[in-house]
Protein backbone atom coordinates (compact mmCIF):
# COMPACT_ATOMS: atom_id res chain seq x y z
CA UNK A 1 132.41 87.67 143.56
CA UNK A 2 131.87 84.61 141.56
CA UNK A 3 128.76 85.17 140.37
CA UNK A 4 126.16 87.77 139.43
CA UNK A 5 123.77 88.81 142.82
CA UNK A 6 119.73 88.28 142.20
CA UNK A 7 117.64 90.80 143.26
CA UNK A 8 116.75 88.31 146.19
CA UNK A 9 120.46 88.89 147.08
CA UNK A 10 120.26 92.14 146.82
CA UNK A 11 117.09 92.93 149.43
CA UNK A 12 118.84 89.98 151.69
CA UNK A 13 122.16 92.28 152.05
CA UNK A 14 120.24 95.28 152.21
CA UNK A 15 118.29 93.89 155.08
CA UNK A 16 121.63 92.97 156.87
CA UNK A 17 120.04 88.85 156.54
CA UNK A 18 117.96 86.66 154.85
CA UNK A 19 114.62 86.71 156.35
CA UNK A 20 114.07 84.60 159.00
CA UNK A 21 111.51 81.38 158.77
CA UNK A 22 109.58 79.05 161.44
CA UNK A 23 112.61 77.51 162.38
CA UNK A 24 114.43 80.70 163.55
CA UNK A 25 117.63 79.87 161.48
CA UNK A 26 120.74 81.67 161.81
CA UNK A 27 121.48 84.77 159.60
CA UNK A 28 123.85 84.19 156.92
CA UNK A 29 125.81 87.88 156.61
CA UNK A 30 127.76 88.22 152.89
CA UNK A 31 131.90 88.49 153.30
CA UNK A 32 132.85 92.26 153.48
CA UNK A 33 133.75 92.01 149.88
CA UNK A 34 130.54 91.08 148.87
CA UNK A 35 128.95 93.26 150.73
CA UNK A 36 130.91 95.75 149.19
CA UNK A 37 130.20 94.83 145.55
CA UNK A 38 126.33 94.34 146.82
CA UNK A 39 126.41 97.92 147.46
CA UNK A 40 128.11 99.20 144.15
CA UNK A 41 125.63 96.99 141.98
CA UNK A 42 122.50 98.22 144.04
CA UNK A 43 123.84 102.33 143.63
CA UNK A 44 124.81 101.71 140.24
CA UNK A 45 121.24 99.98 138.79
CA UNK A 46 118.83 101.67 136.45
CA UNK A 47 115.86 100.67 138.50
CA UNK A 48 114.58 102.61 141.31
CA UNK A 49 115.42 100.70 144.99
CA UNK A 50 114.88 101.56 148.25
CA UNK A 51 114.37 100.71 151.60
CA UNK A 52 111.28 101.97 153.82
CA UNK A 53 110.60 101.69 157.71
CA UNK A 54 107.29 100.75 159.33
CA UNK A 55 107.50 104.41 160.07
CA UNK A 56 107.30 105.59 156.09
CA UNK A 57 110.60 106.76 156.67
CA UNK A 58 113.69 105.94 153.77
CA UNK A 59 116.53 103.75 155.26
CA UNK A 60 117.96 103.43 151.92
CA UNK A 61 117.75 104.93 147.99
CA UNK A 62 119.94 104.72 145.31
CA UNK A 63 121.51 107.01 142.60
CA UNK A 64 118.63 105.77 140.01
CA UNK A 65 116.27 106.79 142.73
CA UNK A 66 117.28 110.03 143.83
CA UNK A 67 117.97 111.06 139.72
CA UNK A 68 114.69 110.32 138.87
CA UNK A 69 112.94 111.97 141.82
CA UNK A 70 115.38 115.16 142.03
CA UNK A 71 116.34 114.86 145.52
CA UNK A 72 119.55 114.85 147.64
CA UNK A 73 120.84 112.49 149.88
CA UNK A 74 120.33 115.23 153.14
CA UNK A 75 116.71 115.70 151.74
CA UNK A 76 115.68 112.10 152.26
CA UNK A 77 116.03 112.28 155.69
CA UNK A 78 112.98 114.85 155.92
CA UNK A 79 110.87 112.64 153.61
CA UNK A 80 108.46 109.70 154.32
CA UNK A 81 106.91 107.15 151.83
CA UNK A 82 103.66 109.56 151.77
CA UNK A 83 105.35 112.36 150.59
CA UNK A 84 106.31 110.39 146.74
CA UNK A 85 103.49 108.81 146.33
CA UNK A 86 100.45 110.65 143.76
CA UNK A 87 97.74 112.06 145.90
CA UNK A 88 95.46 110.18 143.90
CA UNK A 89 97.29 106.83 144.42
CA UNK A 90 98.01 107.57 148.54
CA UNK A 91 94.91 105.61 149.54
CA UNK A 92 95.51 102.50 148.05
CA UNK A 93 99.64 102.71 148.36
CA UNK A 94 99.12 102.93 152.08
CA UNK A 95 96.72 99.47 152.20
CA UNK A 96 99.50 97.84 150.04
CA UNK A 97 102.30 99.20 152.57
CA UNK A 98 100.08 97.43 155.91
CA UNK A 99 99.66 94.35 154.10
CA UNK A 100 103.18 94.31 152.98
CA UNK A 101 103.95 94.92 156.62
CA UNK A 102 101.40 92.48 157.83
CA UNK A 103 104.00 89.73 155.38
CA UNK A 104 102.14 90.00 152.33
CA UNK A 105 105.11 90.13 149.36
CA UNK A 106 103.89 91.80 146.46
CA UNK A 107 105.61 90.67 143.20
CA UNK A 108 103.56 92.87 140.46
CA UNK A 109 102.99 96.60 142.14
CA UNK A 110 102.01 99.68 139.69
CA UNK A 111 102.22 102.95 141.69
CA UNK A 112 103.09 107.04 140.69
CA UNK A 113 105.46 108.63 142.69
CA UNK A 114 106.12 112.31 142.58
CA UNK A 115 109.45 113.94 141.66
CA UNK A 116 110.63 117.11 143.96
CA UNK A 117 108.81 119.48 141.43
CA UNK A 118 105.91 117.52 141.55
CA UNK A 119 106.08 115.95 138.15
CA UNK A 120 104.33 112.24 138.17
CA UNK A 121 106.77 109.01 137.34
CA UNK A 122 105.26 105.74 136.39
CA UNK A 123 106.90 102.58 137.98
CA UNK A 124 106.17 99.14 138.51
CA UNK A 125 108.02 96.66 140.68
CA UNK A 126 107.53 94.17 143.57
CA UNK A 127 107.74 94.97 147.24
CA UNK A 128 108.89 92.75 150.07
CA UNK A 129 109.51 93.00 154.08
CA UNK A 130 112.18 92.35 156.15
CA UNK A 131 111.29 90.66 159.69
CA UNK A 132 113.51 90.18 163.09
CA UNK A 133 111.71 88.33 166.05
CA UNK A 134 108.45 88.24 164.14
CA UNK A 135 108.32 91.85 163.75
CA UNK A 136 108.53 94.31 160.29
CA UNK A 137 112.18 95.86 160.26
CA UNK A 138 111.70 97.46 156.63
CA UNK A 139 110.10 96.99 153.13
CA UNK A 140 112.20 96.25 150.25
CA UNK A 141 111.11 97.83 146.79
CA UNK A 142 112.90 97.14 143.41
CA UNK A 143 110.47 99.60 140.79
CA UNK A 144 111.33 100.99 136.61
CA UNK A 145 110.05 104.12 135.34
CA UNK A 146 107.43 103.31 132.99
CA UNK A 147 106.62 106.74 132.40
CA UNK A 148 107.48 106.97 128.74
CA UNK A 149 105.86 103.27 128.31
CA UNK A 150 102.67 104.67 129.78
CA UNK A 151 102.52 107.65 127.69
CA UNK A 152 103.08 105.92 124.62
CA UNK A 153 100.15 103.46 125.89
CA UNK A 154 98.14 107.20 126.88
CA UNK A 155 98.95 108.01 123.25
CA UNK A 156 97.76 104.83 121.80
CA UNK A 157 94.62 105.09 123.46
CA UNK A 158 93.96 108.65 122.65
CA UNK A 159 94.97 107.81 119.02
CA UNK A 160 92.35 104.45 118.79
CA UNK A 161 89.73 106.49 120.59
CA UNK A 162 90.16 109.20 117.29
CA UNK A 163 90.32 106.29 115.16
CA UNK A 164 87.27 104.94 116.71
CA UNK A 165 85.51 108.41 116.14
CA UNK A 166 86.41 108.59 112.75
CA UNK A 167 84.81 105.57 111.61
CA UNK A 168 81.77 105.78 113.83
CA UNK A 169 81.17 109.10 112.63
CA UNK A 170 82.02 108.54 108.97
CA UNK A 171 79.65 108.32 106.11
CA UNK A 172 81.20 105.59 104.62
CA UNK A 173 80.38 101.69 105.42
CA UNK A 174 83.33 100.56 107.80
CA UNK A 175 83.37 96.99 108.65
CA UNK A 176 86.22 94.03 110.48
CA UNK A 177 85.63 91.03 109.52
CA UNK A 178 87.89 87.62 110.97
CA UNK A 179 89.29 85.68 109.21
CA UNK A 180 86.76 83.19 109.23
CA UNK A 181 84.15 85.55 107.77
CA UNK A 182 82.76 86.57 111.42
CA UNK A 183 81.73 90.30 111.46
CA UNK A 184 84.13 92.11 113.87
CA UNK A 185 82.67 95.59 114.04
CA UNK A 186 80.73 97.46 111.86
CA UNK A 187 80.30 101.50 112.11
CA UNK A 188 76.72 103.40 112.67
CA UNK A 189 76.60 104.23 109.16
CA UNK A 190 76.94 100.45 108.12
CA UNK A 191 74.57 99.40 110.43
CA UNK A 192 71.98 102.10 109.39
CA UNK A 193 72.08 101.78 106.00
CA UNK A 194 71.58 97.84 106.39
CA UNK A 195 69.15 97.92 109.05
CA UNK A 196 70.97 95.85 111.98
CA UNK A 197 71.68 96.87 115.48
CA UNK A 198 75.00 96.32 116.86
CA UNK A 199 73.93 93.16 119.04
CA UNK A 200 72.36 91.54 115.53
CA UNK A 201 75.74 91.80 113.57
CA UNK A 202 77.59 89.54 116.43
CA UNK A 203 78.10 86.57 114.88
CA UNK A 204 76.40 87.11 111.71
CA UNK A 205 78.78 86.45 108.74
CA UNK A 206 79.79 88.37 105.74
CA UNK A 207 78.00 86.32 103.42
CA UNK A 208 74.86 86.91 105.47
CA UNK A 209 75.18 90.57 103.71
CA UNK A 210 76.49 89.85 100.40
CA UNK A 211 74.11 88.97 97.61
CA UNK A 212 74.11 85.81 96.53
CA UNK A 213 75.60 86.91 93.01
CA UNK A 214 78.91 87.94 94.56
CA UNK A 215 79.70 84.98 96.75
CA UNK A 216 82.26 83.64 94.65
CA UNK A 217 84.29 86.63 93.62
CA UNK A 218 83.67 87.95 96.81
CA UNK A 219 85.58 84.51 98.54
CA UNK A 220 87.81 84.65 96.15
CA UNK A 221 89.07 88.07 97.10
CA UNK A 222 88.70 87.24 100.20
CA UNK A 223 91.88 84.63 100.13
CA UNK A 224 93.30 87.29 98.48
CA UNK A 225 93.44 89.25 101.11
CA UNK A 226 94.27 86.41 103.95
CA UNK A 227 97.30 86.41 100.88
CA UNK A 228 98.68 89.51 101.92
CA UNK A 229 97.13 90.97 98.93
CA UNK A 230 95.82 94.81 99.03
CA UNK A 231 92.37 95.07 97.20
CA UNK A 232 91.97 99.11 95.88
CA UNK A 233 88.90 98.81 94.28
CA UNK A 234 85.98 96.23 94.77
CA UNK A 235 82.49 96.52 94.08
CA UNK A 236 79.65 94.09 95.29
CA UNK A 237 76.06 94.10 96.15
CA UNK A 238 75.17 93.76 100.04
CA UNK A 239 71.64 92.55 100.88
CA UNK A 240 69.67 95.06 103.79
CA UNK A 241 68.19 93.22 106.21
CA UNK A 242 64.58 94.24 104.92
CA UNK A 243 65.66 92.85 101.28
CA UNK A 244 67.08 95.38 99.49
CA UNK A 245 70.02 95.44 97.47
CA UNK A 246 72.79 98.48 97.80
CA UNK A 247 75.46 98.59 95.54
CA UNK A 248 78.64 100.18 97.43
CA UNK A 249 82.41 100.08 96.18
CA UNK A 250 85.46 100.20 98.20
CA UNK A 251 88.91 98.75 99.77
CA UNK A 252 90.14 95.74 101.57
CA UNK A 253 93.12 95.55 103.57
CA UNK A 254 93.77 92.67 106.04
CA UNK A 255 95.93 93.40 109.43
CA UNK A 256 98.54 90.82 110.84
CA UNK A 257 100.15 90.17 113.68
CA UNK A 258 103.08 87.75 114.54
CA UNK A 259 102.70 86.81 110.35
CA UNK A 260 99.17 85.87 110.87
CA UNK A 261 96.27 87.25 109.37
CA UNK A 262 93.63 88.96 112.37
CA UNK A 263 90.79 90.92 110.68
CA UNK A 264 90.23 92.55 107.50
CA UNK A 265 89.51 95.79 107.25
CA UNK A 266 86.80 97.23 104.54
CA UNK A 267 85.97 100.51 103.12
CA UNK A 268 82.36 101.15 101.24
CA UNK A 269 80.28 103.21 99.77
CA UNK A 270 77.30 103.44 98.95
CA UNK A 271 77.34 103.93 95.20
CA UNK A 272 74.07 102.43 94.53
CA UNK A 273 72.19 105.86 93.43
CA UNK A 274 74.99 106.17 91.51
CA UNK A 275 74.45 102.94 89.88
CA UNK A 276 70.50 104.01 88.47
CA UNK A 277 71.72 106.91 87.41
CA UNK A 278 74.13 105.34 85.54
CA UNK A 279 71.73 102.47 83.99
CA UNK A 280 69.30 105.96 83.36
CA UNK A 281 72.06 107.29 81.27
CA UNK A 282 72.88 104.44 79.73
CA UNK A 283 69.15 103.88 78.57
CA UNK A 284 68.94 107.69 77.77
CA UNK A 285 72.25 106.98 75.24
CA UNK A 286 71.04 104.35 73.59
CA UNK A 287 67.56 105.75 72.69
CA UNK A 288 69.73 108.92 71.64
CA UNK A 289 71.86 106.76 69.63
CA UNK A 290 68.76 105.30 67.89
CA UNK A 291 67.00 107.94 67.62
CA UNK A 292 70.60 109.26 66.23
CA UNK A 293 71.06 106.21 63.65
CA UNK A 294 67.01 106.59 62.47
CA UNK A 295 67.90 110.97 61.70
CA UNK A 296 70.95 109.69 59.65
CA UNK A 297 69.09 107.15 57.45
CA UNK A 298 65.93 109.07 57.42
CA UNK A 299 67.84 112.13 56.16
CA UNK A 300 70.63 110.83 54.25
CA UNK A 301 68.26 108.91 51.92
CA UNK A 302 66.42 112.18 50.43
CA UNK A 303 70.17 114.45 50.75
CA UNK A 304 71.10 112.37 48.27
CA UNK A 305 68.48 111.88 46.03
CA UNK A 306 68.16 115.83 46.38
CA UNK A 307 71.66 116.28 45.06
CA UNK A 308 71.60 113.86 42.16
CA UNK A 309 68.47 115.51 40.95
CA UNK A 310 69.70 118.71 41.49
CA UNK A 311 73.26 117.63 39.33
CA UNK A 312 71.14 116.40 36.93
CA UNK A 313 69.06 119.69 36.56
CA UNK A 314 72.25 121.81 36.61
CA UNK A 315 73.31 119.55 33.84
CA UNK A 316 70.40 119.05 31.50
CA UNK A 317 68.77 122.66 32.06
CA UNK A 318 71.43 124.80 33.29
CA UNK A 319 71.90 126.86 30.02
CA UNK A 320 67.86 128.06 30.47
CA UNK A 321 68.44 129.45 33.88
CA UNK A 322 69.86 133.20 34.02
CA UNK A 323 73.15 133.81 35.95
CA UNK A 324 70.32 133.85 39.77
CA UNK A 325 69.03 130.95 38.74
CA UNK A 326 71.84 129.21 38.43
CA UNK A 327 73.40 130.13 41.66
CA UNK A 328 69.90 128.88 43.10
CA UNK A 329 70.45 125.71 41.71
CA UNK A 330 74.51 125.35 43.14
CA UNK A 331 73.25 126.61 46.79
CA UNK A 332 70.40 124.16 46.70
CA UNK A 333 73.17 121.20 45.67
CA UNK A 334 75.61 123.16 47.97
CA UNK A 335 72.94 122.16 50.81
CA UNK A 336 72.13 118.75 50.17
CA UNK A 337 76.16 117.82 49.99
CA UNK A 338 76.49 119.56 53.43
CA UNK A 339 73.59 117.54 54.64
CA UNK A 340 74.64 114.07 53.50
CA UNK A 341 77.91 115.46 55.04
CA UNK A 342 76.64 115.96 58.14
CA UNK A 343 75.11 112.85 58.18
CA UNK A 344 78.04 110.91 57.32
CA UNK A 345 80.20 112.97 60.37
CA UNK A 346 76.95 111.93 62.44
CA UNK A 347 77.81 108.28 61.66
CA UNK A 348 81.49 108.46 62.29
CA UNK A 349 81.04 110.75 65.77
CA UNK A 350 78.44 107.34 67.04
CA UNK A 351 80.71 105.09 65.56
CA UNK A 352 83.94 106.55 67.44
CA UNK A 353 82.28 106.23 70.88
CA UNK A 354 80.15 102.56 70.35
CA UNK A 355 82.57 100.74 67.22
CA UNK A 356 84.79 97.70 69.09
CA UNK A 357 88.58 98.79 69.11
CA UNK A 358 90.97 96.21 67.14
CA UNK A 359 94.50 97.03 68.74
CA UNK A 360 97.57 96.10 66.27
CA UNK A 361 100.84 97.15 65.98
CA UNK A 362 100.78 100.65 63.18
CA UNK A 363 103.97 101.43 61.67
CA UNK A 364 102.96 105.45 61.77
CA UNK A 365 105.09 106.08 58.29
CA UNK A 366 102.50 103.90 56.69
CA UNK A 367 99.35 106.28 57.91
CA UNK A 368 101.31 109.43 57.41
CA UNK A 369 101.99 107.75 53.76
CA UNK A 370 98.27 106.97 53.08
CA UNK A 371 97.49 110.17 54.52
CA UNK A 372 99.90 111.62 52.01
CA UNK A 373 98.41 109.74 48.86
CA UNK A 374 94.38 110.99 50.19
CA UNK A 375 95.02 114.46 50.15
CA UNK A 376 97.63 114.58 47.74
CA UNK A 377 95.48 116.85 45.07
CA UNK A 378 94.60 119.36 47.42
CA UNK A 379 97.81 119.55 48.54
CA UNK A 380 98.84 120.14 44.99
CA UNK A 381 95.62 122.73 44.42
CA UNK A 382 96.95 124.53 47.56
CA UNK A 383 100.53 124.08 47.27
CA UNK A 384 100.84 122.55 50.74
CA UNK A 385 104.10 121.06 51.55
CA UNK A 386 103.57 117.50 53.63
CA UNK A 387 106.61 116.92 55.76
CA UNK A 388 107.25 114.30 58.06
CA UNK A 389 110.34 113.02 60.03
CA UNK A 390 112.79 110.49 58.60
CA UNK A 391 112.08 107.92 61.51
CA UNK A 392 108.61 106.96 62.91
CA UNK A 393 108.42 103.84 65.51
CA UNK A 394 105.75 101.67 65.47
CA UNK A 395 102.96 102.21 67.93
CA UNK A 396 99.86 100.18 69.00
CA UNK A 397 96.55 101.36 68.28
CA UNK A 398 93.27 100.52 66.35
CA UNK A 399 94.45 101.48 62.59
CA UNK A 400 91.38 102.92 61.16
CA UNK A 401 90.90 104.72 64.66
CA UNK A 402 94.08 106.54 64.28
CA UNK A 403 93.85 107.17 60.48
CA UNK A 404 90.99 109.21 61.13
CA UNK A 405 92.53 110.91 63.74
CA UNK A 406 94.63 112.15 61.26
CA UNK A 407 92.88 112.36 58.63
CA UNK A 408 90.11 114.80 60.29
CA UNK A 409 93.38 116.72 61.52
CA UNK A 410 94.64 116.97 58.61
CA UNK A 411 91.25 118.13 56.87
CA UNK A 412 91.29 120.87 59.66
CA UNK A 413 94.47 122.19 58.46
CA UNK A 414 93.77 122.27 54.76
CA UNK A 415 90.01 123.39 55.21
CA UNK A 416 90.39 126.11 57.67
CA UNK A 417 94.18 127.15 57.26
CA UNK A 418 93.42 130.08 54.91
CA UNK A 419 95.62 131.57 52.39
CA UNK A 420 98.85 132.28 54.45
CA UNK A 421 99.01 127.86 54.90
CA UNK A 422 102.03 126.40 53.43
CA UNK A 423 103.06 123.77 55.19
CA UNK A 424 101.74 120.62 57.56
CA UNK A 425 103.78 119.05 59.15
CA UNK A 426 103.85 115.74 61.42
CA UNK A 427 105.98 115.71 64.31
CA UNK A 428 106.41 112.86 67.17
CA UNK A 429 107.69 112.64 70.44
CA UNK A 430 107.16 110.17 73.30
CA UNK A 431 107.12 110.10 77.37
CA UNK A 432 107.39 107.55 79.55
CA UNK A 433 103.76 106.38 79.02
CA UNK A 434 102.82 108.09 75.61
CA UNK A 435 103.59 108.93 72.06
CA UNK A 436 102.49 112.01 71.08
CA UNK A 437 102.24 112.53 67.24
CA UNK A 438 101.70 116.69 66.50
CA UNK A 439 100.05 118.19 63.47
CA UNK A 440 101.33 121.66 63.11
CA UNK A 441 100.49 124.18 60.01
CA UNK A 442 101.82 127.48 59.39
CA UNK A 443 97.97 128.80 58.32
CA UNK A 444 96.23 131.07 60.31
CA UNK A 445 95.29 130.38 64.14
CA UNK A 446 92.49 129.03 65.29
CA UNK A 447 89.82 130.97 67.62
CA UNK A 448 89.08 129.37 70.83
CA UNK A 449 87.24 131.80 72.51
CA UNK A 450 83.74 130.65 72.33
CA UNK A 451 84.99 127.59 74.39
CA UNK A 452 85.57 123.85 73.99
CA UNK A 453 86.83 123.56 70.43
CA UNK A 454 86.41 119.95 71.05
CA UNK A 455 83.22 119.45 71.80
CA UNK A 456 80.04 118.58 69.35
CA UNK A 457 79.09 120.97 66.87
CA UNK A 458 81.84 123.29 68.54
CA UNK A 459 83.24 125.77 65.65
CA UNK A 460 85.30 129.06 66.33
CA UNK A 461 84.38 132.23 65.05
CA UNK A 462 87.03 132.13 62.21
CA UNK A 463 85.61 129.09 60.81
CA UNK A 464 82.10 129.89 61.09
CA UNK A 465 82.22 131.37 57.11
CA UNK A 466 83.42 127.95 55.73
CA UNK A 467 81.64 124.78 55.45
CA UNK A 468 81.73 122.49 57.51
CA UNK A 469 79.76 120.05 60.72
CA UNK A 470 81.72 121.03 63.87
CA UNK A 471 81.63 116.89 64.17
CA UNK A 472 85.50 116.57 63.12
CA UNK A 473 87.30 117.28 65.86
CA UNK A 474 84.95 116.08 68.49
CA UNK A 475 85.25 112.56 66.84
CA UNK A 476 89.28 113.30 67.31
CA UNK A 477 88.70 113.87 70.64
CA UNK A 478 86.69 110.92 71.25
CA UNK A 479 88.83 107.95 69.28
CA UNK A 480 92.31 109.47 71.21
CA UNK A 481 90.03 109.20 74.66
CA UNK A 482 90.18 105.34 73.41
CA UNK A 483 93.56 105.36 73.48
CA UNK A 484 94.00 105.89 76.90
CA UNK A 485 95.14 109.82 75.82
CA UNK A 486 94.46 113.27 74.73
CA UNK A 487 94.38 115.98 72.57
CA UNK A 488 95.49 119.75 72.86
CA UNK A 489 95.18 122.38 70.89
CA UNK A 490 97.94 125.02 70.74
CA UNK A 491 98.58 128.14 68.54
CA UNK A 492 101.70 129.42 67.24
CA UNK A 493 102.94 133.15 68.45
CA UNK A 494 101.53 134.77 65.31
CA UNK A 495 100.43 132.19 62.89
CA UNK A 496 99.78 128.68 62.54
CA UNK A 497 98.28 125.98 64.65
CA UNK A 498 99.79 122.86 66.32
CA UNK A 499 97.40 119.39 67.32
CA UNK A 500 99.34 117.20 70.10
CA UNK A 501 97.39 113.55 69.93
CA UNK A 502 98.86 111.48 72.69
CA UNK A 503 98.14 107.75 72.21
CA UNK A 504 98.57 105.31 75.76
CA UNK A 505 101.82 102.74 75.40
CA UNK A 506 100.09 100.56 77.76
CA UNK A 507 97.89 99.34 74.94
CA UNK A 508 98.29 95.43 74.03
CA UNK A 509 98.28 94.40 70.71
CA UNK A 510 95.47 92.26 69.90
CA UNK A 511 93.23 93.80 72.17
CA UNK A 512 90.15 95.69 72.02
């Protein structure tokens, strides 16, 4: 053979000649060796052929066919065209097999036949018929299983029908949106909470719903996401269609196809309760922090005066008092130090959560040095031993942030460590996003139980019988929160107590 048959070849030497036109021309019959390599090509394809009488009867399968179907050779000859074909496709197939009959070629067929077992096979193909004298002689059909084509399609259906259920049924606001800005779809719970029916938001545009405040970010991430570019988190205002304004946050994603950008895909919700409450607390905090800021100057103003005149009546008329007297007059001074204590802690606690942070790079053997030199006497009164490692790095952090970190650590240890503390020591340690900087002390352990030892005005039941505001390590906690990190509390196995502080390495120097 010199060339490769066409199909058309292959019905013409299956129907024994070409098929005869107006003119009546003479059959051209292939060469036996064609013929013979006709017939190996046709029982050798991968699609399903065969050959079918006016009667419905087979004249012709091949190996494809009778594989697919599960039948033998001998059982074809006890078969008719009705007997493959789905009961629920029988109707129609038999139309298509009069008017194929009738000279009617059909190039695009889709059909179901039925394997022996009864098992349903997808094909499509094309159909023809072979004529002598004017009259049908046999149909010609060349189908492929598309059986595992159509159940993927099935599947894809079934799976955008559950797609399509999950986002009309979802709370959150689920909108498409073209390229051009055109609203695509939007779910139930979008079009509820702004008010439009789903014939209103065809052709309406996104900036129809967008307040007029967010137009230009909004565009901007927009070509953002035409870009290629993912958007995790974006909030915005959208306008209702009776005027009001809903705050909502979400995600943008944008869908190609071919390399082009089809719809974008976003994810809202509706955070605009959220959003009062928010302002509510923020209002509430600031009249707390006033009212905070007015307590500390109202009451640090007579806390003092009350101690210097106490000081001064220890000192000038001391020696008059008997021995109760006298300790009258040191628990009255004892007080007022306490209170202008307190209101000093008060001070630093508002100041750790509201003062701006100054980021700079801290060489931490310079704090632990000044931290050294500031409690270096009662170190001495206590004989505390300060050790720290031979190598510190340098980290980045706000530097009176961190000192009094320390520092209130520090004053923990010393003020609360009882009589079995001997040594506090500074330790350091990093991960791949922190340092952590420990303050351990061999003193005694620190009680827990009641709860947060962290939070305000927060002391353990140990502590309770020394002075002291409950303040210090809240305003630890709240300065390390800064810093992008936290800080844990652990006690030894019998004694001691160990502070881990971890401090965030993404911080930028010469930042706030």
């Amino acid at each position: 053979m010199g060339k490769t048959p066409t199909y058309e070849e292959l019905q013409q030497w299956m129907w024994g000649h070409e098929q005869e036109d107006d003119q009546q021309r003479q059959p051209q019959l292939p060469s036996r060796t064609a013929a013979a390599g006709y017939r190996k090509l046709l029982d050798n394809a991968h699609d399903l052929i065969q050959s079918i009488g006016p009667d419905g009867s087979f004249r012709y399968v091949n190996h494809a066919w009778l594989a697919t179907l599960g039948y033998s050779r001998q059982e074809l000859n006890s078969l008719t065209l009705h007997d493959i074909i789905h009961p629920d496709h029988r109707e129609h197939c038999t139309e298509l097999f009069q008017r194929v009959l009738a000279g009617e070629p059909l190039p695009r067929l889709e059909t179901t036949f039925l394997t022996k077992h009864g098992d349903p096979v997808a094909v499509e193909g094309s159909v023809n018929c072979r004529f002598a004298r004017g009259k049908p002689v046999a149909t010609c059909g060349i189908f492929r299983n598309i059986t595992e084509r159509k159940q993927a399609e099935a599947a894809m259906r079934r799976n955008e029908e559950q797609c399509r259920e999950l986002l009309d049924n979802a709370y959150d606001l689920i909108h498409s949106v073209a390229p051009d800005g055109t609203l695509l779809y939007a779910n139930p719970a979008w079009r509820e909470t702004l008010g439009y029916s789903d014939e209103e938001i065809r052709g309406m545009s996104m900036l129809d719903i967008v307040d007029s405040s967010c137009h230009a970010r909004c565009a901007e991430f927009f070509q953002c996401l035409l870009r290629g570019e993912a958007i995790d988190r974006n909030e915005a205002t959208f306008v209702a269609k009776d005027g009001r304004r809903i705050e909502v946050e979400g995600r943008c994603r944008c869908k190609f196809e071919n390399g082009r950008p089809v719809a974008i895909l976003g994810i809202y919700r509706d955070i605009t309760e959220r959003k009062e409450s928010e302002r509510l607390l923020r209002e509430s905090a600031e009249k707390v922090q006033r009212f905070a800021y007015s307590i500390s100057h109202d009451l640090k103003s007579p806390a003092i005066a009350l101690q210097g005149v106490t000081r001064l009546l220890h000192r000038r008329y001391g020696d008059a008092f008997d021995e109760k007297g006298q300790r009258y007059c040191q628990q009255v001074l004892n007080s007022a130090i306490q209170i202008t204590e307190l209101v000093e802690k008060i001070n630093d606690f508002i100041a750790a959560k509201e003062m701006p942070m100054l980021v700079e790079e801290i060489p931490l053997a310079e704090l632990c040095r000044a931290i050294e030199e500031e409690f270096h006497e009662r170190f001495a009164a206590r004989h505390v031993e300060w050790l720290t490692p031979v190598e510190l790095p340098v980290i980045n952090g706000d530097r009176l942030a961190l000192m009094r970190v320390l520092r209130n650590l520090v004053d923990n240890a010393v003020k609360y460590g009882g009589d079995t503390l001997h040594t506090i020591e500074i330790g350091y340690r990093e991960t791949p996003t922190t340092h952590v900087i420990t303050v351990r002390n061999d003193g005694s352990k620190t009680d827990d139980a009641d709860g947060d030892l962290f939070g305000r005005f927060q002391r353990s039941k140990s502590s309770r019988t020394i002075a002291g505001t409950g303040l210090g390590l809240a305003i630890v906690k709240e300065l390390v929160a800064r810093h992008g990190g936290e800080v844990r509390h652990q006690n030894g196995a019998s004694k001691g107590t160990a502070f881990h502080v971890s401090i965030a390495k993404t911080l930028a120097a010469g930042g706030t």
